[in-house]
Protein backbone atom coordinates (compact mmCIF):
# COMPACT_ATOMS: atom_id res chain seq x y z
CA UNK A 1 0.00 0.00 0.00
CA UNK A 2 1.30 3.57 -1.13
CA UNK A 3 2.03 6.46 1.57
CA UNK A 4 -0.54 8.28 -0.23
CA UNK A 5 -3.24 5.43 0.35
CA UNK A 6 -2.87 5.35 4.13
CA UNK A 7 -2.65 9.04 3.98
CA UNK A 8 -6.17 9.77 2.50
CA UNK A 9 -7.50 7.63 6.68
CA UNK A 10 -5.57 10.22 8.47
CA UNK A 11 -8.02 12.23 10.74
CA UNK A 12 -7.43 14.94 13.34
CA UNK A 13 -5.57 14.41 16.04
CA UNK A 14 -6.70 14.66 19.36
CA UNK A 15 -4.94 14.83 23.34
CA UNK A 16 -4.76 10.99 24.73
CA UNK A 17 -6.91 11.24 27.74
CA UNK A 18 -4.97 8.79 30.15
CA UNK A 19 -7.45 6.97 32.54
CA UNK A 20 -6.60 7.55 36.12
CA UNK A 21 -4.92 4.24 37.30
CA UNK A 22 -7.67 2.58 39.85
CA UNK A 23 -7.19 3.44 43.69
CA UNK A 24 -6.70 -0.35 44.67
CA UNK A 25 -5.61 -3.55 42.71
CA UNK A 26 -7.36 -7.20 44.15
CA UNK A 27 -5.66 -8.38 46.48
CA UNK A 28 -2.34 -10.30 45.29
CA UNK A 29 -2.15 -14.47 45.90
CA UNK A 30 -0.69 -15.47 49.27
CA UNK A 31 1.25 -18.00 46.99
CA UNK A 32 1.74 -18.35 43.40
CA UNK A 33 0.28 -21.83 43.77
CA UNK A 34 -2.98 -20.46 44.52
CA UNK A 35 -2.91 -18.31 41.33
CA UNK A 36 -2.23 -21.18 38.87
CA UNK A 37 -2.74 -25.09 39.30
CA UNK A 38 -1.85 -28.22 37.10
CA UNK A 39 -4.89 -29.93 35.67
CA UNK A 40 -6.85 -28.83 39.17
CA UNK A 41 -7.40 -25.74 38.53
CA UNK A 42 -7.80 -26.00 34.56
CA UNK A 43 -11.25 -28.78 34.99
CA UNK A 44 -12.69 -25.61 37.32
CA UNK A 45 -12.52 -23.34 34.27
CA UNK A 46 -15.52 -21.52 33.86
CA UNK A 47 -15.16 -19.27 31.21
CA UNK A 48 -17.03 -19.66 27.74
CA UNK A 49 -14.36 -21.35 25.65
CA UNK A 50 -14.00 -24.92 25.09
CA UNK A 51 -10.76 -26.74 24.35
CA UNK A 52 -9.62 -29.23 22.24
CA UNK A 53 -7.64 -32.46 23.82
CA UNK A 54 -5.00 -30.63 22.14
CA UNK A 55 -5.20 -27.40 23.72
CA UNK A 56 -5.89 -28.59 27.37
CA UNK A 57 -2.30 -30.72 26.77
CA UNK A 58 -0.85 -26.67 25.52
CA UNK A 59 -2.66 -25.17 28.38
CA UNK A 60 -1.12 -27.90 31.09
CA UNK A 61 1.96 -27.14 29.67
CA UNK A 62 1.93 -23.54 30.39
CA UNK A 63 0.09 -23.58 33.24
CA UNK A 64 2.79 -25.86 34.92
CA UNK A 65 5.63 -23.78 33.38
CA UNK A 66 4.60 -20.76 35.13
CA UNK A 67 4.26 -22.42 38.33
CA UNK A 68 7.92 -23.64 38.18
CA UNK A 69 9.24 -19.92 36.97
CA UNK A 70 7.75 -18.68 40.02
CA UNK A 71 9.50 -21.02 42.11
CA UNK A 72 12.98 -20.89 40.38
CA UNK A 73 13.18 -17.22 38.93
CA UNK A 74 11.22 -15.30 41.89
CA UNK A 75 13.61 -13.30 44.03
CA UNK A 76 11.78 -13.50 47.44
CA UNK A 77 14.41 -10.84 48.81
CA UNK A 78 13.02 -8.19 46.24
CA UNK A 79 9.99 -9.14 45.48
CA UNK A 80 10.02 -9.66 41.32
CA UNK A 81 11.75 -11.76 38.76
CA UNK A 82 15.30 -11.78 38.17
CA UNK A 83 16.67 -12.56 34.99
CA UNK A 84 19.01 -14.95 35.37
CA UNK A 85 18.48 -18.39 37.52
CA UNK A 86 20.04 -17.41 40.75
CA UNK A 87 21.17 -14.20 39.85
CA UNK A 88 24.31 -12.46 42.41
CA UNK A 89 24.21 -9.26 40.23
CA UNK A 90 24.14 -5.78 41.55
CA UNK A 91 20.71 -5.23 39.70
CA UNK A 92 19.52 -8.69 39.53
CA UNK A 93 15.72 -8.19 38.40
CA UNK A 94 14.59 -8.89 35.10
CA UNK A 95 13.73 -5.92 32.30
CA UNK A 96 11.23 -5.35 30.38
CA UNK A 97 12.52 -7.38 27.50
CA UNK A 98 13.39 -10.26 29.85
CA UNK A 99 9.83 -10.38 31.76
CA UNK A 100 7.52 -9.79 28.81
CA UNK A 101 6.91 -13.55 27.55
CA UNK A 102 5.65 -14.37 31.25
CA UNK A 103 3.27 -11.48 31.70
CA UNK A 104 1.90 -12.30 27.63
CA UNK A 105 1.77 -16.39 29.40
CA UNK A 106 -0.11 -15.25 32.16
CA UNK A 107 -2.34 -12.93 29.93
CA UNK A 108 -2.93 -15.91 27.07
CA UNK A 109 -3.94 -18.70 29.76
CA UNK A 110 -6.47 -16.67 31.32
CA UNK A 111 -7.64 -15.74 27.96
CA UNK A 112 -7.64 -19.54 26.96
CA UNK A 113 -9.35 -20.97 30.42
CA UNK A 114 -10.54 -18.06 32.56
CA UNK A 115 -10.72 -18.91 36.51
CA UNK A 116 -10.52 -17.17 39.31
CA UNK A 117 -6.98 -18.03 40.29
CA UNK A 118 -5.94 -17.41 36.08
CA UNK A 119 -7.37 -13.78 36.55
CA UNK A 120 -5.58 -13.44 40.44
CA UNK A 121 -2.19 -14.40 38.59
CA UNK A 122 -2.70 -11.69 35.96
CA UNK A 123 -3.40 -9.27 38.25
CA UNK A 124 -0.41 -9.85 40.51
CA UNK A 125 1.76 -9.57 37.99
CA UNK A 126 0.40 -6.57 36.57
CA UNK A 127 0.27 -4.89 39.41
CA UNK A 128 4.62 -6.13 39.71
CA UNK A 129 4.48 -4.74 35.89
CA UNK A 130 3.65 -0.86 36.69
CA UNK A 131 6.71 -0.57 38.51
CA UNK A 132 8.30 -0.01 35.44
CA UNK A 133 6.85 2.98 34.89
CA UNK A 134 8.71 6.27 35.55
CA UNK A 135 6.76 9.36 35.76
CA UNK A 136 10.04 11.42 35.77
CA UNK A 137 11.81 9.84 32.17
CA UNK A 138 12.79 12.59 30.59
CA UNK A 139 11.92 13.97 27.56
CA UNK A 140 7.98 12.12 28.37
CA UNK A 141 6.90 9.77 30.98
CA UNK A 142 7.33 5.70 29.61
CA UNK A 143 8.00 2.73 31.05
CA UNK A 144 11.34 2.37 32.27
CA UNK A 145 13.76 -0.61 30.98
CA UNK A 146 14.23 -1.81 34.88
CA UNK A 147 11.94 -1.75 37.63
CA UNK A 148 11.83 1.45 39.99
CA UNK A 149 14.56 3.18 37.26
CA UNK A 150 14.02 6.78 37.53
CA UNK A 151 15.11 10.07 35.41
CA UNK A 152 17.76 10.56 33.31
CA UNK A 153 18.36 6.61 31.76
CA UNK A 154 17.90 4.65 28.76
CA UNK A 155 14.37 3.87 27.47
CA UNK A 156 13.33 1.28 24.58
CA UNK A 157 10.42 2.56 22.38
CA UNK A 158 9.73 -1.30 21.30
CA UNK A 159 10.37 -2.02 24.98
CA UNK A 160 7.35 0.24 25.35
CA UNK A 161 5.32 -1.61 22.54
CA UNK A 162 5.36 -4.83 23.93
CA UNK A 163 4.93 -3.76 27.03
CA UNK A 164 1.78 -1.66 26.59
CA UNK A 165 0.59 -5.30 24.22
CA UNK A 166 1.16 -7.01 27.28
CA UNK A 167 -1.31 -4.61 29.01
CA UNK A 168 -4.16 -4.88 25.90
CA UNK A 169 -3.86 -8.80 26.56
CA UNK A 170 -4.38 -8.94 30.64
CA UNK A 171 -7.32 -5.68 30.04
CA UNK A 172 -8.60 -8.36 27.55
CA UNK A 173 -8.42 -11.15 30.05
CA UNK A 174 -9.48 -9.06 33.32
CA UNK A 175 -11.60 -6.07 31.95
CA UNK A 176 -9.90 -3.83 33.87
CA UNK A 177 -9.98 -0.39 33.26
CA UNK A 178 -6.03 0.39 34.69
CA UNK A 179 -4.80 -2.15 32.52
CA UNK A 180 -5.93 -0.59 28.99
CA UNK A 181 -4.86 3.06 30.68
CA UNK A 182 -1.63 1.16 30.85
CA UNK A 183 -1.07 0.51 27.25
CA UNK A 184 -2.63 3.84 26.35
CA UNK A 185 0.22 5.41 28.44
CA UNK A 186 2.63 3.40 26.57
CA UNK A 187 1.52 4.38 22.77
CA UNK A 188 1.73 7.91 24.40
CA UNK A 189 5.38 7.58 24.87
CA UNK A 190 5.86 6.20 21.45
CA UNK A 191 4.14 8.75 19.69
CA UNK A 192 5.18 11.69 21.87
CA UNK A 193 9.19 10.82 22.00
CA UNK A 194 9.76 8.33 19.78
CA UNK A 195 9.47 9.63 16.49
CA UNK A 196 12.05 11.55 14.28
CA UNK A 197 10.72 15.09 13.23
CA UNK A 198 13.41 15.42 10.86
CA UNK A 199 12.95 12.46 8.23
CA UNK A 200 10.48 10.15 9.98
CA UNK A 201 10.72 6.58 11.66
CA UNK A 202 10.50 5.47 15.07
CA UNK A 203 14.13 5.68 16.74
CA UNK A 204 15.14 2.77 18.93
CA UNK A 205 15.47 4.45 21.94
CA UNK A 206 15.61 7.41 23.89
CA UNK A 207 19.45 8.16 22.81
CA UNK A 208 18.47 8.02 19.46
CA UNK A 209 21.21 6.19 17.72
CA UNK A 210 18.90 4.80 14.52
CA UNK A 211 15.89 4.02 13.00
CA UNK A 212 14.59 0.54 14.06
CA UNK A 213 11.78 -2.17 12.74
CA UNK A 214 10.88 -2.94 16.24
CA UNK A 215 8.98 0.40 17.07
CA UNK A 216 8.04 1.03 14.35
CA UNK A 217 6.25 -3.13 14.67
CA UNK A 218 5.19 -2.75 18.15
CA UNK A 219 3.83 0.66 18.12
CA UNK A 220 2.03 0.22 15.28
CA UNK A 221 0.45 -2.68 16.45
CA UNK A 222 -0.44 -1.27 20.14
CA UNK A 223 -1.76 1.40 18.51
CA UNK A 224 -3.99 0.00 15.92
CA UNK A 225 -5.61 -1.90 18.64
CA UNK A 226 -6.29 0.84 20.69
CA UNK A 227 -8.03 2.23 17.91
CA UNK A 228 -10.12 -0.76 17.59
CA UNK A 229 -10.79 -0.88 21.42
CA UNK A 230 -11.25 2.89 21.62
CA UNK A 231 -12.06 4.57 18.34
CA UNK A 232 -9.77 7.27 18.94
CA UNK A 233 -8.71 9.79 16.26
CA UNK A 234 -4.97 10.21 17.79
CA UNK A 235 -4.39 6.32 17.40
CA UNK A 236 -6.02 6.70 13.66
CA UNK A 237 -3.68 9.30 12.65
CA UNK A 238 -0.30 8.05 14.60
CA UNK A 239 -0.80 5.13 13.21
CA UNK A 240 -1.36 5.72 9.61
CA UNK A 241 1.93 8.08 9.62
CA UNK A 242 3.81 5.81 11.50
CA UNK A 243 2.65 3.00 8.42
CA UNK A 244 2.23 5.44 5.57
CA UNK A 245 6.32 6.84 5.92
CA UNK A 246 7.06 2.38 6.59
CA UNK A 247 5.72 1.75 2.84
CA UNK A 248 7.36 4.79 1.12
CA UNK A 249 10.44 4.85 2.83
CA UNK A 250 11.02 1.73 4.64
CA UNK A 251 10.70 -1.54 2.61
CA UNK A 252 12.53 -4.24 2.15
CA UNK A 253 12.97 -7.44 -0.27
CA UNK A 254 9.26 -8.81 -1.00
CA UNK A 255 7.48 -5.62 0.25
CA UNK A 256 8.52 -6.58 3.96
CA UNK A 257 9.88 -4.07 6.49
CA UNK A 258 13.25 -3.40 7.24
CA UNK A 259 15.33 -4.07 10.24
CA UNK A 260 17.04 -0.27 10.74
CA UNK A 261 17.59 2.22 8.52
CA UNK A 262 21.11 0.93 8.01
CA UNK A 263 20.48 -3.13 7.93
CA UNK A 264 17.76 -3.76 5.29
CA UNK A 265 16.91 -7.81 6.60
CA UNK A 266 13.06 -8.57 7.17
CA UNK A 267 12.84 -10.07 10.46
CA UNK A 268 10.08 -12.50 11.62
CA UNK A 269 9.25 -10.52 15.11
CA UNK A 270 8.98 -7.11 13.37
CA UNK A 271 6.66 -8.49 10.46
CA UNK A 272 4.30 -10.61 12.43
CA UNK A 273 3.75 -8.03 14.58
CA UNK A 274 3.20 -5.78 11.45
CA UNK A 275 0.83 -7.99 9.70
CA UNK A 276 -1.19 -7.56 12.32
CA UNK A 277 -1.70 -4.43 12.54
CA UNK A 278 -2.67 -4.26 9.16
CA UNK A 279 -4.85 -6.65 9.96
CA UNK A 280 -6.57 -5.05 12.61
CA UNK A 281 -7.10 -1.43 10.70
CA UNK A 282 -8.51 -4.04 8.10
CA UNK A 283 -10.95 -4.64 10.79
CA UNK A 284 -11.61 -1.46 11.80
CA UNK A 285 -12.45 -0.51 7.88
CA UNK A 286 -9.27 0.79 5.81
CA UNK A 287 -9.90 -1.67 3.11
CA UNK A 288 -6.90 -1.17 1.85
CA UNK A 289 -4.81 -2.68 4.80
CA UNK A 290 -6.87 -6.13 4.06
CA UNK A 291 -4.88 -6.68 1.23
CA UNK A 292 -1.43 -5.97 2.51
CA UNK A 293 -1.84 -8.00 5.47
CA UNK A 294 -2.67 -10.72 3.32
CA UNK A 295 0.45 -9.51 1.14
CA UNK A 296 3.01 -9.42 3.98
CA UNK A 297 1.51 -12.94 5.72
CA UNK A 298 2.29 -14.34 2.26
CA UNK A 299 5.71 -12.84 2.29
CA UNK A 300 6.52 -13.86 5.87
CA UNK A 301 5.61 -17.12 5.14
CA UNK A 302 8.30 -16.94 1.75
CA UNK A 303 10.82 -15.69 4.16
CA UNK A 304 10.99 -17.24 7.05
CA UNK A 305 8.87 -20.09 7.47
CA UNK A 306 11.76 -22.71 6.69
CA UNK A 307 14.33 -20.76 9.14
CA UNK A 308 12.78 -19.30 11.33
CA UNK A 309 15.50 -20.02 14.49
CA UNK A 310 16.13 -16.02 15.42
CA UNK A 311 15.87 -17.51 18.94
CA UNK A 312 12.46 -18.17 21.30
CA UNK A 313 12.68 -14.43 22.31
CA UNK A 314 12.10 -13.10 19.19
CA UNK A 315 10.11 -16.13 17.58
CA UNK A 316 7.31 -16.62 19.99
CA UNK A 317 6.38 -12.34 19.15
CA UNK A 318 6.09 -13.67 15.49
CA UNK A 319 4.20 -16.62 16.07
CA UNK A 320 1.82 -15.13 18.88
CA UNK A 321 0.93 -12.61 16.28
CA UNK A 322 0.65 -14.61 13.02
CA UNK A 323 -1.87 -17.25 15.28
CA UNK A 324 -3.96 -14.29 15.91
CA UNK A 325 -3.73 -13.58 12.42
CA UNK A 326 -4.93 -16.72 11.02
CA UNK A 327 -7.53 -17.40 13.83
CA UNK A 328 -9.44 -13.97 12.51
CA UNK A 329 -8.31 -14.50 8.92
CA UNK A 330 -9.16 -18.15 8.50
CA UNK A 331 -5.77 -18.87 6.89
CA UNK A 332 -4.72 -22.10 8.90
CA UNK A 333 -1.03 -22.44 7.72
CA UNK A 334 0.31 -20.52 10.71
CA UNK A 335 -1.11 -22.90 13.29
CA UNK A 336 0.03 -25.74 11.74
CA UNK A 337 3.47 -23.85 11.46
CA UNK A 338 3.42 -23.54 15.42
CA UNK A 339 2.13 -26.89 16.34
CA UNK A 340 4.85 -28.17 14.05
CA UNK A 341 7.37 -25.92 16.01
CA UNK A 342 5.58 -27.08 19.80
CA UNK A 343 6.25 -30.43 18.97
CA UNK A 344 9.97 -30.27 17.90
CA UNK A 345 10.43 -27.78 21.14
CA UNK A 346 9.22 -31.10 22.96
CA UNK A 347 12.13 -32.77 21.38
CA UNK A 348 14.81 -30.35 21.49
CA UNK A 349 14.37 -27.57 23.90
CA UNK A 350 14.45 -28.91 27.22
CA UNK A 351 17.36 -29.18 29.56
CA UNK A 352 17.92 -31.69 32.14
CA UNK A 353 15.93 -30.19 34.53
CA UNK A 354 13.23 -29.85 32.00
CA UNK A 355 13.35 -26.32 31.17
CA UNK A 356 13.00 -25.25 28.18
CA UNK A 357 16.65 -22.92 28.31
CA UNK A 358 18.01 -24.31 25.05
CA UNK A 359 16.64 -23.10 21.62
CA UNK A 360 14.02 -24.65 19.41
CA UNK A 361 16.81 -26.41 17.72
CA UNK A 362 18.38 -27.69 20.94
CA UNK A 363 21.49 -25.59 19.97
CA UNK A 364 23.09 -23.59 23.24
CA UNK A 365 20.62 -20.39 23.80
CA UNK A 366 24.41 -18.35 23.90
CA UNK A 367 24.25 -18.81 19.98
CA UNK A 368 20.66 -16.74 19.96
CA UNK A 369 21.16 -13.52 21.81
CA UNK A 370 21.02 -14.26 25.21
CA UNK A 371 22.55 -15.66 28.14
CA UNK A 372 22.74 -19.25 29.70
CA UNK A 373 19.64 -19.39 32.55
CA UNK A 374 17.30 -16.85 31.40
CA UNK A 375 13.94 -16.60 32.82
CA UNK A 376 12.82 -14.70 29.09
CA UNK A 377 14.21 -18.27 27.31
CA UNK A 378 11.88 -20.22 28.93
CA UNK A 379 8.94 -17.69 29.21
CA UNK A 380 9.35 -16.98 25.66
CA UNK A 381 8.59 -20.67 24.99
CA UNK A 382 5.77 -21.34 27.77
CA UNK A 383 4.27 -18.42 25.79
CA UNK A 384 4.12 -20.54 22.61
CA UNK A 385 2.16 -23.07 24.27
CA UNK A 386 0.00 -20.50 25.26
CA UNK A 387 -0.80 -18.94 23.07
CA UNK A 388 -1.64 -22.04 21.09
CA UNK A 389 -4.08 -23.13 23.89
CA UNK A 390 -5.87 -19.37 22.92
CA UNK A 391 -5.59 -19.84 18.79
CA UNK A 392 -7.54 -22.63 18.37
């Protein structure tokens, strides 16, 4: 789709109007084994959906997962998640790149199986999740990359993205009103700080060293669905620039997105994300975004369904949004893509302790951008199985 297209959909902008946060969150679980069981707590599920055989054996999965993350990666002395199994660091606790995959597990198995004890879980670790934010980040208010950072540091605008997605999902799960005012905060700092007046693009971060994909993916994304959730005009038109300078300025091989403004590779995380939000301002009626979903699905699955092995980090955000993709499309090749993927994970990914801290291919995780022992390694996969237990 030409700049020009999306252009023609941009309306007026309008102020954000942030929801106050609510005065009190429910009250947090005594112990994470109240907040999710095994099989227990799964048969009292009393929420609409029905699963497959199949997805009950994904949901199990993920259920018990999380369970054992609490036990192993919880740091009872300050009360969150490091990000490293036993961690002796100075600054021990996981970031917001490290946590994300267990906040979007907790999110999809309450959306998959809703209970009580599902929705408790959510909301405990939600309410862990808005210590990120720093009211004093300078030059606009965002989430912060570590938890109770403050001032003059570092920020991540796709941090930010998936962050505030992580928000939609447990607002989606819980129907509370603090969580949506969450991601709406998060676009905010996108849209307000992120952006480069001077040529366009989202800019990885707060120092501004380039242009990156991942911004440009997430906040796109977060903010196409808060357009569909809210019908506001500021998401409309931040959006549609954000997209409309991405398709005349920012394209890659096969009509997929670049990487940074200096590394023109299509990768899977950054189109996924991107062919849904096409998808959803397909939904929301700009006709034209139908078709390039549909063109950039086709091209992701050209590009990268044969390697994709980025590591579980990045390749769970591709295949969490490409299941979504194909649920509300109809186009079934991406679930049978992840359930191909679940299965070899099975095989492969597991240690001896039976965590899943190797990569899909059971090569060292060292070889895929992280470190040995990471809580985001095996999040990142528990979120797979998740998610699969919700795409069905």
């Amino acid at each position: 789709m030409s700049a020009t297209s999306y252009a023609w959909w941009v309306g007026g902008a309008q102020a954000i109007v942030v929801g106050r946060r609510v005065a009190a969150l429910l009250a947090l679980c005594a112990c994470w084994g109240l907040c999710i069981g095994g099989p227990s707590a799964h048969a009292q599920a009393t929420g609409p959906r029905s699963l497959s055989a199949q997805s009950r054996s994904y949901l199990q999965i993920a259920e018990a997962g999380v369970a054992r993350a609490e036990r192993l990666w919880r740091d009872s002395r300050l009360g969150w998640y490091d990000s490293v199994l036993a961690d002796r660091e100075r600054y021990p606790l996981a970031t917001i790149w490290d946590v994300t995959p267990l906040f979007e597990t907790l999110d999809a198995i309450d959306l998959a199986a809703p209970t009580a004890a599902h929705r408790a879980a959510v909301v405990a670790f939600a309410s862990g999740a808005e210590r990120y934010w720093d009211a004093s980040l300078k030059p606009y208010a965002g989430f912060a990359p570590y938890p109770g950072d403050r001032g003059q540091v570092t920020a991540w605008f796709d941090d930010n993205g998936w962050w505030g997605l992580a928000f939609l999902d447990a607002y989606r799960a819980t129907h509370i009103a603090t969580y949506l005012s969450e991601a709406q905060r998060a676009f905010a700092f996108i849209a307000r700080a992120g952006w480069n007046d001077a040529g366009g693009g989202l800019w990885w971060d707060t120092a501004h060293p380039y242009i990156a994909g991942e911004p440009l993916a997430a906040g796109s994304l977060l903010g196409a669905e808060l357009l569909q959730l809210t019908d506001g005009s500021f998401y409309r038109e931040q959006v549609l620039k954000f997209l409309g300078w991405a398709e005349s300025s920012f394209l890659s091989e096969l009509h997929l997105y670049k990487r940074t403004d200096s590394d023109p590779t299509p990768t899977p995380y950054i189109e996924g994300a991107l062919v849904q939000a096409h998808q959803v301002l397909c939904e929301v009626g700009i006709a034209e975004a139908c078709a390039r979903a549909a063109e950039l699905a086709d091209a992701s699955a050209q590009r990268f369904s044969d390697r994709l092995n980025m590591g579980p980090q990045f390749d769970t955000i591709y295949l969490h949004w490409m299941l979504l993709y194909g649920a509300r499309t109809g186009d079934a090749r991406w679930r049978a893509l992840a359930e191909e993927i679940a299965a070899r994970v099975q095989s492969h990914a597991r240690d001896a302790r039976g965590l899943y801290l190797k990569a899909w291919d059971g090569t060292p995780i060292t070889e895929h951008q992280a470190r040995p022992n990471m809580l985001q390694t095996d999040a990142a996969t528990l979120e797979l199985f998740a998610w699969l237990a919700v795409e069905s």
